[in-house]
C-alpha atoms as a PDB file:
ATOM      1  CA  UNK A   1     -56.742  23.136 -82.187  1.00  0.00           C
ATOM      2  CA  UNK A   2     -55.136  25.918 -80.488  1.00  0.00           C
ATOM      3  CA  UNK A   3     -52.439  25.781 -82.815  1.00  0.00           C
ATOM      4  CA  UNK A   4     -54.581  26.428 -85.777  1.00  0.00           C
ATOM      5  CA  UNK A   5     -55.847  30.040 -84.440  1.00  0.00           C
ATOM      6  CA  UNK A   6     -51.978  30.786 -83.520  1.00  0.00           C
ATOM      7  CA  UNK A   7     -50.907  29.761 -87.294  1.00  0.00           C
ATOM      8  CA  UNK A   8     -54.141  31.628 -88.776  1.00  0.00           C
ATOM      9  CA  UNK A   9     -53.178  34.977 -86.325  1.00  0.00           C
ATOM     10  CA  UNK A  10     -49.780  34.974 -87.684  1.00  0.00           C
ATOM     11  CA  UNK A  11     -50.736  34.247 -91.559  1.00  0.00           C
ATOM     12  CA  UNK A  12     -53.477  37.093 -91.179  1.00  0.00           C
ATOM     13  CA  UNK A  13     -50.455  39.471 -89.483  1.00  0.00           C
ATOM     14  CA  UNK A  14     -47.695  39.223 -91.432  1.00  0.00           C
ATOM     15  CA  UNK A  15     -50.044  39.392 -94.478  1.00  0.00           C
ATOM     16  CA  UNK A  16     -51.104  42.774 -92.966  1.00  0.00           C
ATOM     17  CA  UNK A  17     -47.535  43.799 -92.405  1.00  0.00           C
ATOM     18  CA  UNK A  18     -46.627  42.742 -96.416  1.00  0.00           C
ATOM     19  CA  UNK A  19     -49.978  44.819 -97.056  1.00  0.00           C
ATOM     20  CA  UNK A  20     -48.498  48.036 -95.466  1.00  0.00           C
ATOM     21  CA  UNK A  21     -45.126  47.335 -96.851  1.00  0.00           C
ATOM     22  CA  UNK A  22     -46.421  47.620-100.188  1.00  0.00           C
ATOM     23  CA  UNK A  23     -48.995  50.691 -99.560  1.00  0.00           C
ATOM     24  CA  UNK A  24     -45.514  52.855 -98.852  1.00  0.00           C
ATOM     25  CA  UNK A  25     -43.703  51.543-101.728  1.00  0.00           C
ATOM     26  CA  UNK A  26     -46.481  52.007-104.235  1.00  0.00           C
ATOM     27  CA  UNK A  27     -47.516  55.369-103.000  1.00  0.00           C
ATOM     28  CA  UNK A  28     -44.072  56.180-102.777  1.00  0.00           C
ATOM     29  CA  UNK A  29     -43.752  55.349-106.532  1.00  0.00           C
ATOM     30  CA  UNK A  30     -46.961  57.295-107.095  1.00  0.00           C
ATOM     31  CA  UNK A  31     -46.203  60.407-105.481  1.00  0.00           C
ATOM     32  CA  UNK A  32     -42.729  60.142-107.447  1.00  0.00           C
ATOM     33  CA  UNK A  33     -43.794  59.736-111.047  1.00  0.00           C
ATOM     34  CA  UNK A  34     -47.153  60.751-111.123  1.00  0.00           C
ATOM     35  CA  UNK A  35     -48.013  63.884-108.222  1.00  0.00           C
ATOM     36  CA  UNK A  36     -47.000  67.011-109.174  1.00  0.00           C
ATOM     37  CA  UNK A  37     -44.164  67.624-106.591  1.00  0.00           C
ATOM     38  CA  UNK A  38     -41.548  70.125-105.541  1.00  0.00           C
ATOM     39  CA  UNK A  39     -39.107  68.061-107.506  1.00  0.00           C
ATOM     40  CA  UNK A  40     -36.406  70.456-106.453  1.00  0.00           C
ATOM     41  CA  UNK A  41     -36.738  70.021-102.690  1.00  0.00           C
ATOM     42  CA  UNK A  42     -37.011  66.402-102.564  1.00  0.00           C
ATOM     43  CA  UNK A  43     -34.202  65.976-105.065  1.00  0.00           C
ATOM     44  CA  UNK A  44     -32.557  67.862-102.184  1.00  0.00           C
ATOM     45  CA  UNK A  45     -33.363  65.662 -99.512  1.00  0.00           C
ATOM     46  CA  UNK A  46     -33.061  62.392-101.552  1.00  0.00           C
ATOM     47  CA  UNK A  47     -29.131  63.760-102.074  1.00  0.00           C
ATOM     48  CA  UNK A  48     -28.464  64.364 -98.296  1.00  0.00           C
ATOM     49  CA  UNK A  49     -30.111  60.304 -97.580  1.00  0.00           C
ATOM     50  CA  UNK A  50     -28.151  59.298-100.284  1.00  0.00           C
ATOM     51  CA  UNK A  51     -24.413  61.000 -98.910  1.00  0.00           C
ATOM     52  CA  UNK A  52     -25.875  59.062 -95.601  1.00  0.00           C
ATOM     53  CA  UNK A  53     -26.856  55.988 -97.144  1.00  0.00           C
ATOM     54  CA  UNK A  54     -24.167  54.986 -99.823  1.00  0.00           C
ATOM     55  CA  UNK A  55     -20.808  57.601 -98.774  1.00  0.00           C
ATOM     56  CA  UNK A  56     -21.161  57.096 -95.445  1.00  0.00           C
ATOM     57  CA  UNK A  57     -21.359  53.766 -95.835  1.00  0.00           C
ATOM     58  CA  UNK A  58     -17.968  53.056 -98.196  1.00  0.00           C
ATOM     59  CA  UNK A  59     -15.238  52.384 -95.527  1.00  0.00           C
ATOM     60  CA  UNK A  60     -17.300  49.625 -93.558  1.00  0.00           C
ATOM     61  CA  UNK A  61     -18.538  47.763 -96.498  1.00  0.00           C
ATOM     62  CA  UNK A  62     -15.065  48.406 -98.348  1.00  0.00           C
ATOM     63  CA  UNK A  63     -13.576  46.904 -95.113  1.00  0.00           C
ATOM     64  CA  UNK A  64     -15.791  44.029 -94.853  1.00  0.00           C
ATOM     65  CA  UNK A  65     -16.055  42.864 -98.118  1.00  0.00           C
ATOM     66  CA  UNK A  66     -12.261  43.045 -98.848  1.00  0.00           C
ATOM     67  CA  UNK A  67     -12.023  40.544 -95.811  1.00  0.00           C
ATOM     68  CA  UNK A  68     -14.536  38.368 -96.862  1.00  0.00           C
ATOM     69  CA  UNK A  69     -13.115  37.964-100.261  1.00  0.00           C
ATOM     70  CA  UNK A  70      -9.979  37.020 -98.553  1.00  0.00           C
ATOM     71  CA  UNK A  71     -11.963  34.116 -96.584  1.00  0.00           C
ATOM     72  CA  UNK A  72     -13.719  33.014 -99.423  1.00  0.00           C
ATOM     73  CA  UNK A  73     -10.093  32.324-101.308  1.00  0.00           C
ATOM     74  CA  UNK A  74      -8.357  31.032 -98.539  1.00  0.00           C
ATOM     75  CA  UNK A  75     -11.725  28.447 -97.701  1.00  0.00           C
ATOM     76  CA  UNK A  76     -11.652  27.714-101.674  1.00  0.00           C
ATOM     77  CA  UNK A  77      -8.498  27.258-102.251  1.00  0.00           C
ATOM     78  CA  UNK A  78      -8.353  24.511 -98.955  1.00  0.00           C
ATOM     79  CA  UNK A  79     -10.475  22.489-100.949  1.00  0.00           C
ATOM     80  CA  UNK A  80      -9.521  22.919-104.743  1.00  0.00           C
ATOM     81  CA  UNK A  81      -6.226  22.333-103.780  1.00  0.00           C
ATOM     82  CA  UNK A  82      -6.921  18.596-102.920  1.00  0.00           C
ATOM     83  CA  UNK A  83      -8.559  17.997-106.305  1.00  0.00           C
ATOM     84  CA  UNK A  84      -5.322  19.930-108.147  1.00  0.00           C
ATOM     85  CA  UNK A  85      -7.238  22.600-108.957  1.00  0.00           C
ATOM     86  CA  UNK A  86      -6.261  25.589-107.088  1.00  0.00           C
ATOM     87  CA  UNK A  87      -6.084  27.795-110.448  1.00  0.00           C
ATOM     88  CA  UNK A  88     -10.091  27.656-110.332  1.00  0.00           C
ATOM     89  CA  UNK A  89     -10.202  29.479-107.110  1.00  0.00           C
ATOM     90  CA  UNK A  90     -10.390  33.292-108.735  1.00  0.00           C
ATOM     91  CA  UNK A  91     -13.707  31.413-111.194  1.00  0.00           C
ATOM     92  CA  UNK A  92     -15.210  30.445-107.560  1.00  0.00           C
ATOM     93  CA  UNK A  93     -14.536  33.673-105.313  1.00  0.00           C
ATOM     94  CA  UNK A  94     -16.174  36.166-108.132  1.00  0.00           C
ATOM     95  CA  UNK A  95     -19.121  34.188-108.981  1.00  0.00           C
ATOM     96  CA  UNK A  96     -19.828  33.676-105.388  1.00  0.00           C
ATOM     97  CA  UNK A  97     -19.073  37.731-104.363  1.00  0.00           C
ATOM     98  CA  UNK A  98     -20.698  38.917-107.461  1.00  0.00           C
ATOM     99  CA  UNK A  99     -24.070  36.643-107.656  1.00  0.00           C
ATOM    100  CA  UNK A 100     -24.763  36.540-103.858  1.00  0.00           C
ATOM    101  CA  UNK A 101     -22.365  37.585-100.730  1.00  0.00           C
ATOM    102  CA  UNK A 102     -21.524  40.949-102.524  1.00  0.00           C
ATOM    103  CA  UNK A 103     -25.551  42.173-102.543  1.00  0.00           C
ATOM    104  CA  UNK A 104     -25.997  40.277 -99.197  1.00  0.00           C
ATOM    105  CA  UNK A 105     -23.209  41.665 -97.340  1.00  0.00           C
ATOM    106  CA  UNK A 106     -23.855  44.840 -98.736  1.00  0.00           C
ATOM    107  CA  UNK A 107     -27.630  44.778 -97.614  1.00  0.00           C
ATOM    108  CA  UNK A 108     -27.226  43.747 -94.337  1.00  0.00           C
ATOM    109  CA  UNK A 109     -24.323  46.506 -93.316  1.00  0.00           C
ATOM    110  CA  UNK A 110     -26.575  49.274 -95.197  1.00  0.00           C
ATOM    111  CA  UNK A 111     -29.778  47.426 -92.580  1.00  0.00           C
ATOM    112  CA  UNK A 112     -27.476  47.959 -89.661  1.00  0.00           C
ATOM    113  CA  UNK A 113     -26.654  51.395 -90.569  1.00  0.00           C
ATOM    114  CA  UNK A 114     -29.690  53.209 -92.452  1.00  0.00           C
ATOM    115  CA  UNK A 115     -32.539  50.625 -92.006  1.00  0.00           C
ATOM    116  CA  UNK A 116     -32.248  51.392 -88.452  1.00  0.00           C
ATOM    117  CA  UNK A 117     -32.003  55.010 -88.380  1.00  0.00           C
ATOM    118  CA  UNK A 118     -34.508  55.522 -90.530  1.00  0.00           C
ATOM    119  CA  UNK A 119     -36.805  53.777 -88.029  1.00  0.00           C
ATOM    120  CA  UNK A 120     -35.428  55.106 -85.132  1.00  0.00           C
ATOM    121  CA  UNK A 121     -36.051  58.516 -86.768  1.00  0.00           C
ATOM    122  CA  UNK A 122     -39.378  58.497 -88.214  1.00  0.00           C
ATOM    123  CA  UNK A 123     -40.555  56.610 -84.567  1.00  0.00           C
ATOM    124  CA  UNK A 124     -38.886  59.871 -82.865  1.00  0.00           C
ATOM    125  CA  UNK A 125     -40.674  61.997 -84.659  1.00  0.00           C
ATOM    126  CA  UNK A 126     -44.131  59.784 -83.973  1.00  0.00           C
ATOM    127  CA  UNK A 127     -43.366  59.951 -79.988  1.00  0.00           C
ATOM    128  CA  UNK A 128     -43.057  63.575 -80.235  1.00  0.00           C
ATOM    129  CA  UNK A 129     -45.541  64.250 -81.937  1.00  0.00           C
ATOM    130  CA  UNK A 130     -43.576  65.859 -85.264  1.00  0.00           C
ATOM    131  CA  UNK A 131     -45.530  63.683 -87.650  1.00  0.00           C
ATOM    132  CA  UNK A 132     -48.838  64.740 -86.177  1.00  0.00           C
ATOM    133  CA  UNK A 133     -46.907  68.446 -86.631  1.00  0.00           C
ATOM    134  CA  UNK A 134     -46.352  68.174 -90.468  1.00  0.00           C
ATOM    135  CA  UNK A 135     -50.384  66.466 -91.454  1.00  0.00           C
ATOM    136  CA  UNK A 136     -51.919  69.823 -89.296  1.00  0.00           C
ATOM    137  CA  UNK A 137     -49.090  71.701 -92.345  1.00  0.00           C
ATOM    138  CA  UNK A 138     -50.645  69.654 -95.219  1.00  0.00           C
ATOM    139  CA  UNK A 139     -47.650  68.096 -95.827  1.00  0.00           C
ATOM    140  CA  UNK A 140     -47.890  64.305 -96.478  1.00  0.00           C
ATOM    141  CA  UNK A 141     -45.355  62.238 -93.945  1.00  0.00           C
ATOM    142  CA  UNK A 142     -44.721  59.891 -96.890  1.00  0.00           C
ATOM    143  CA  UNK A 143     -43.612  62.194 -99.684  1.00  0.00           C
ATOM    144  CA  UNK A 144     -42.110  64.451 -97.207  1.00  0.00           C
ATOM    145  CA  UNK A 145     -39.918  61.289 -95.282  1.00  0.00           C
ATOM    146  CA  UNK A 146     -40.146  58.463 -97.105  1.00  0.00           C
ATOM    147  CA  UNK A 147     -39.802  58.871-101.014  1.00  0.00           C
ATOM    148  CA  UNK A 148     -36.334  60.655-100.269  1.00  0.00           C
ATOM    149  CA  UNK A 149     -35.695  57.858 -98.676  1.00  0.00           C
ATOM    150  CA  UNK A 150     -36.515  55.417-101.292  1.00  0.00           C
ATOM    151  CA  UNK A 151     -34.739  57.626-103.942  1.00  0.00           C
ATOM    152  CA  UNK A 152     -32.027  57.556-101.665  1.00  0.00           C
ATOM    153  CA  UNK A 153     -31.876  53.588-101.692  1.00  0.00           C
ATOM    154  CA  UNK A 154     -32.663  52.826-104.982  1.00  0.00           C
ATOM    155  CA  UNK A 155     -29.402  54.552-106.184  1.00  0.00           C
ATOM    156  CA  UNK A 156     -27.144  54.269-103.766  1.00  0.00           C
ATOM    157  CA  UNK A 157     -27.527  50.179-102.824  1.00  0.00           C
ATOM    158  CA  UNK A 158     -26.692  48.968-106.400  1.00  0.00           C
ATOM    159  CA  UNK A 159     -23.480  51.552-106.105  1.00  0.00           C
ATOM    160  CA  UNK A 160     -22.634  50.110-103.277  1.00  0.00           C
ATOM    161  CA  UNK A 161     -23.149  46.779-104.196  1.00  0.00           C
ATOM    162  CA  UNK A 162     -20.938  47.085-107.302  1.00  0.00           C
ATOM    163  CA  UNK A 163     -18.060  48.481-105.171  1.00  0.00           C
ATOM    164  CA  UNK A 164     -18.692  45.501-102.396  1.00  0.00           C
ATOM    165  CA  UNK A 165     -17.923  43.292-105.683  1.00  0.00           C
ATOM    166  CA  UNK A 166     -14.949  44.996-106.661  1.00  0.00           C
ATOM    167  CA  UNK A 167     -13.612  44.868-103.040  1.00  0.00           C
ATOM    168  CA  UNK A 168     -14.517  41.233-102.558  1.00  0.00           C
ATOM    169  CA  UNK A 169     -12.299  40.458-105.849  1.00  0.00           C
ATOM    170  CA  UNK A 170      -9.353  42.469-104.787  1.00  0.00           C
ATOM    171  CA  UNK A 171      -9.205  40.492-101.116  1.00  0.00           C
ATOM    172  CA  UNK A 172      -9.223  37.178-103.205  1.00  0.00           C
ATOM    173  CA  UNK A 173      -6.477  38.718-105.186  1.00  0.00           C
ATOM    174  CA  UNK A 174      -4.187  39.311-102.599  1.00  0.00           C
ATOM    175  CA  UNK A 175      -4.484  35.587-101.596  1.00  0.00           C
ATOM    176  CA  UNK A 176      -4.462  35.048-105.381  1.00  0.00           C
ATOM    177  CA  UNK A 177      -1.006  36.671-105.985  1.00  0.00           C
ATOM    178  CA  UNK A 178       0.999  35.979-102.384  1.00  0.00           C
ATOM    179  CA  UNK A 179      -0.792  32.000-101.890  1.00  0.00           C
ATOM    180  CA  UNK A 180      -2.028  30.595-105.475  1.00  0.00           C
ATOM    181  CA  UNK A 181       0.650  31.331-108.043  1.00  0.00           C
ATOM    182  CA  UNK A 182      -0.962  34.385-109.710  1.00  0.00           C
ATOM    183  CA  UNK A 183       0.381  37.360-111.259  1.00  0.00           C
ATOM    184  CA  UNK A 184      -1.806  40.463-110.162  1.00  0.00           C
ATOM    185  CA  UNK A 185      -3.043  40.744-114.111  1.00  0.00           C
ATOM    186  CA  UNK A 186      -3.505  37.608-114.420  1.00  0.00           C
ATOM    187  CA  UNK A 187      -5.626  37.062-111.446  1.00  0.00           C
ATOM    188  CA  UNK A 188      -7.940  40.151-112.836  1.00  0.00           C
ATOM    189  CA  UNK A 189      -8.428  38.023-116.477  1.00  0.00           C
ATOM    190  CA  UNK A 190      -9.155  34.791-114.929  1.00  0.00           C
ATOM    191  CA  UNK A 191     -11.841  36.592-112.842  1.00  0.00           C
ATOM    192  CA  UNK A 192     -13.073  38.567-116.111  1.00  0.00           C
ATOM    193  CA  UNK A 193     -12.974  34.736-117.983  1.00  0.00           C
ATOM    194  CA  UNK A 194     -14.919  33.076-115.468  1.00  0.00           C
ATOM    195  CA  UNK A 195     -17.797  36.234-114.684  1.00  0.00           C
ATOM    196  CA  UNK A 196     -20.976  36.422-117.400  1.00  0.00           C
ATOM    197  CA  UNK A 197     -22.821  39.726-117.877  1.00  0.00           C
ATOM    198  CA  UNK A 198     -26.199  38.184-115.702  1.00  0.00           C
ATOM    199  CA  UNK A 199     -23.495  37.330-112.899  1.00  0.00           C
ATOM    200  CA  UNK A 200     -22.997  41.252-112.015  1.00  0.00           C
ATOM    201  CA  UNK A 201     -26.684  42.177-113.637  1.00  0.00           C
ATOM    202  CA  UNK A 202     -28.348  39.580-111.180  1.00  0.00           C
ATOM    203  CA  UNK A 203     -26.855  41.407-107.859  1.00  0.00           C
ATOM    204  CA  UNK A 204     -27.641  44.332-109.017  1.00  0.00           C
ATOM    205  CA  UNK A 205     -31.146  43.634-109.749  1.00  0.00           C
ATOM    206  CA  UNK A 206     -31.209  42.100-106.029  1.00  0.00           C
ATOM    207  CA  UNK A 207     -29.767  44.998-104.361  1.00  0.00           C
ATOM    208  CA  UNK A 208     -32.276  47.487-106.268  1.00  0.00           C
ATOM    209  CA  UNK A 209     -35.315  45.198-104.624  1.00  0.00           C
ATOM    210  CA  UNK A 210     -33.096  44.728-101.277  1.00  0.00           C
ATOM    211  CA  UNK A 211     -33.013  48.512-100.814  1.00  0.00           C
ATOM    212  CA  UNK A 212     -36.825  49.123-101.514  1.00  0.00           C
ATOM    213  CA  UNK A 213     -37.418  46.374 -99.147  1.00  0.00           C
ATOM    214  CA  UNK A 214     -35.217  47.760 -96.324  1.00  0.00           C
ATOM    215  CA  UNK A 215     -36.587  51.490 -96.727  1.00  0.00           C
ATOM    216  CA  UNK A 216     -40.258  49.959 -96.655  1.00  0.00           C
ATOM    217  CA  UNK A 217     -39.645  48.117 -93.530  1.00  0.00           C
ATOM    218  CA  UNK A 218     -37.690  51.107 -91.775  1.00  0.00           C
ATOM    219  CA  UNK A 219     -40.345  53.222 -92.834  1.00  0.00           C
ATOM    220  CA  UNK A 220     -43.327  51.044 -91.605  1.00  0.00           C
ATOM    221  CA  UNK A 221     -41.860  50.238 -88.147  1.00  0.00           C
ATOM    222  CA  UNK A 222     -41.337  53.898 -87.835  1.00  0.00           C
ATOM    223  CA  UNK A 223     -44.915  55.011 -88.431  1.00  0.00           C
ATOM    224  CA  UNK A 224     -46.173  51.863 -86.247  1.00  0.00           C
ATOM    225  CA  UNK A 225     -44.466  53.041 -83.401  1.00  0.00           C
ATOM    226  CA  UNK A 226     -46.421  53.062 -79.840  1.00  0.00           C
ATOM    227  CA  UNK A 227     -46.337  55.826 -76.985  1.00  0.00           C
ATOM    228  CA  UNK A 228     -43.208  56.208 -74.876  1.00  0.00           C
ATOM    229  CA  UNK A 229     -39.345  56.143 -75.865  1.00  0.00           C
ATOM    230  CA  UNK A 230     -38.993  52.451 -74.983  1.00  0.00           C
ATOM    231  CA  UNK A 231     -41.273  51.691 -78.334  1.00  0.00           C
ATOM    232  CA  UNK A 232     -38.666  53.740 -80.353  1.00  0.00           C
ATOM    233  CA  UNK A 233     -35.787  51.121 -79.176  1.00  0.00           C
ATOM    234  CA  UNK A 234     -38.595  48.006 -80.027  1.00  0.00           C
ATOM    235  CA  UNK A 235     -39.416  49.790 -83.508  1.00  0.00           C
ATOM    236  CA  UNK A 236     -35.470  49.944 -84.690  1.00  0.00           C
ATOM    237  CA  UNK A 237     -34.846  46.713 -83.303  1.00  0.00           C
ATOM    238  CA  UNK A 238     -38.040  45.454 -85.520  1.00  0.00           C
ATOM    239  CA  UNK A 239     -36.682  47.224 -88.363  1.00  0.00           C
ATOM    240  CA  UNK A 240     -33.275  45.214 -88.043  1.00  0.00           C
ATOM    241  CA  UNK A 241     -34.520  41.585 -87.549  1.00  0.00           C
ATOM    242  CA  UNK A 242     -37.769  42.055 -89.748  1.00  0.00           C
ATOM    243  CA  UNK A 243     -35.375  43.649 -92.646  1.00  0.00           C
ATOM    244  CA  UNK A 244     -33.053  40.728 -92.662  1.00  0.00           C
ATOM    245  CA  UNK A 245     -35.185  38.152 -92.781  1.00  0.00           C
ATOM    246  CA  UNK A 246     -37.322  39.651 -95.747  1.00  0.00           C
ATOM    247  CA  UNK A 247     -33.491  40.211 -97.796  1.00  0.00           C
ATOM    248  CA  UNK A 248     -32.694  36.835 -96.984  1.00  0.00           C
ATOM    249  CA  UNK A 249     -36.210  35.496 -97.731  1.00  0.00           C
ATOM    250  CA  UNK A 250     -35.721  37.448-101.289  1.00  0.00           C
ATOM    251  CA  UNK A 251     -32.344  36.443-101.958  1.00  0.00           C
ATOM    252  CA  UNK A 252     -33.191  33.130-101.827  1.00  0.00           C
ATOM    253  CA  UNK A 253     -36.222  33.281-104.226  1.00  0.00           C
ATOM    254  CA  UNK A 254     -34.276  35.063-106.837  1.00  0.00           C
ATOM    255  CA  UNK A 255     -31.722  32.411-106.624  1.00  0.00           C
ATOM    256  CA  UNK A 256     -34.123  29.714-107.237  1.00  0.00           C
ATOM    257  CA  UNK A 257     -35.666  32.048-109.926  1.00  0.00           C
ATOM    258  CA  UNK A 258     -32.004  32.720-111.641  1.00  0.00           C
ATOM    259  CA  UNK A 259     -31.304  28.894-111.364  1.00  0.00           C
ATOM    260  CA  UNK A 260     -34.014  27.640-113.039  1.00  0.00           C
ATOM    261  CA  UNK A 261     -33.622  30.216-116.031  1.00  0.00           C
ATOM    262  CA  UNK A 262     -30.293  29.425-116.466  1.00  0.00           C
ATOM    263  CA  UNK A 263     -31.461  25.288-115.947  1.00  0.00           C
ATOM    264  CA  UNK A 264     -34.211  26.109-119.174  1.00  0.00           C
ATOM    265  CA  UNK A 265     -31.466  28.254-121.195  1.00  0.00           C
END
């Protein structure tokens, strides 16, 4: 029965780990609409996270998404064209950018780039002893580090997501006009035809969760971080694996949630 301690010491973990997860984001939340704060300062520091997290960010995700639109047109178009209907490809590439591979892409670069560094930072600052610096100050680690951080996030992921969108439909365009018989403008109304209001709200809604989830993470492995500088190197990678696997985790229960409501409407 060895296996039964194993699976209970891994249930009783990771419920631990969601447990922490949410003690950042809801003191986070609290210390943002509720504590009297400096408003000023961290509106300061939430802008210089946010130039980090969403400008910073703009060329790679433009880069990527743009190429992925292309791929999903050219793998679309393979197959519609053996049923005759080729002219359905720009319907397929922006429900598929705009409902999932636009907020997942998006989520996963940002996790590569920010997720990351804000571990690898707040870990840095554990090793040497900074965090331990700013308590003997009276000044709380988590509204000091963290709520910028989520402030940060929560604006700058559903930007970014809405550009990754854009992007992904002008690379299917350029297969659309050179490949598939479209006129530029024509391309951009079958793509506005085929697209509902809950197709663009429903990324955004997952990108506003996805960046809470990969600040809270970041922000966690940080503050768990053991002695010596090899821990700071375990707590980014952490941050990296443990964040995608929670936004893919997500993404698929708000799929099944979004299918089934649009199953019962």
């Amino acid at each position: 029965m060895q296996w039964v301690a194993e699976l209970g010491t891994v249930t009783v973990r990771s419920v631990t780990y969601v447990g922490g997860l949410t003690e950042i984001c809801g003191k986070s939340l609290r210390l943002l609409f509720v504590s009297p704060l400096k408003r000023g300062r961290t509106l300061q520091r939430a802008v210089r996270e946010a130039m980090a997290v969403g400008v910073g960010a703009i060329p790679i995700v433009s880069l990527i998404t743009l190429f992925v639109g292309i791929i999903i047109a050219l793998q679309g178009a393979y197959e519609l064209k053996r049923l005759g209907a080729v002219q359905l490809v720009a319907s397929l590439v922006a429900i598929s950018i705009t409902r999932e591979l636009g907020p997942l892409v998006t989520a996963i670069v940002v996790i590569g780039r920010s997720g990351s560094a804000f571990a690898a930072e707040i870990a840095t600052m554990r090793v040497t002893e900074e965090l331990d610096a700013l308590e003997s100050m009276a000044l709380d680690p988590v509204a000091f580090l963290v709520m910028p951080k989520f402030v940060a996030m929560a604006v700058m992921l559903p930007c970014l997501t809405i550009w990754a969108d854009l992007m992904g439909i002008l690379g299917a365009s350029l297969f659309g006009v050179l490949g598939a018989d479209y006129t530029f403008g024509g391309y951009l109304i079958a793509t506005r035809n085929a697209l509902l209001l809950r197709d663009i709200t429903s990324g955004v809604v997952k990108s506003l969760v996805f960046g809470m989830v990969i600040t809270a993470v970041g922000c966690q492995e940080g503050f768990s971080t053991g002695a010596g500088a090899e821990e700071v190197g375990r707590s980014t990678t952490s941050a990296v694996v443990i964040s995608i696997l929670m936004v893919v985790l997500i993404d698929l229960v708000f799929t099944a949630l979004f299918y089934l409501a649009g199953g019962n409407a």
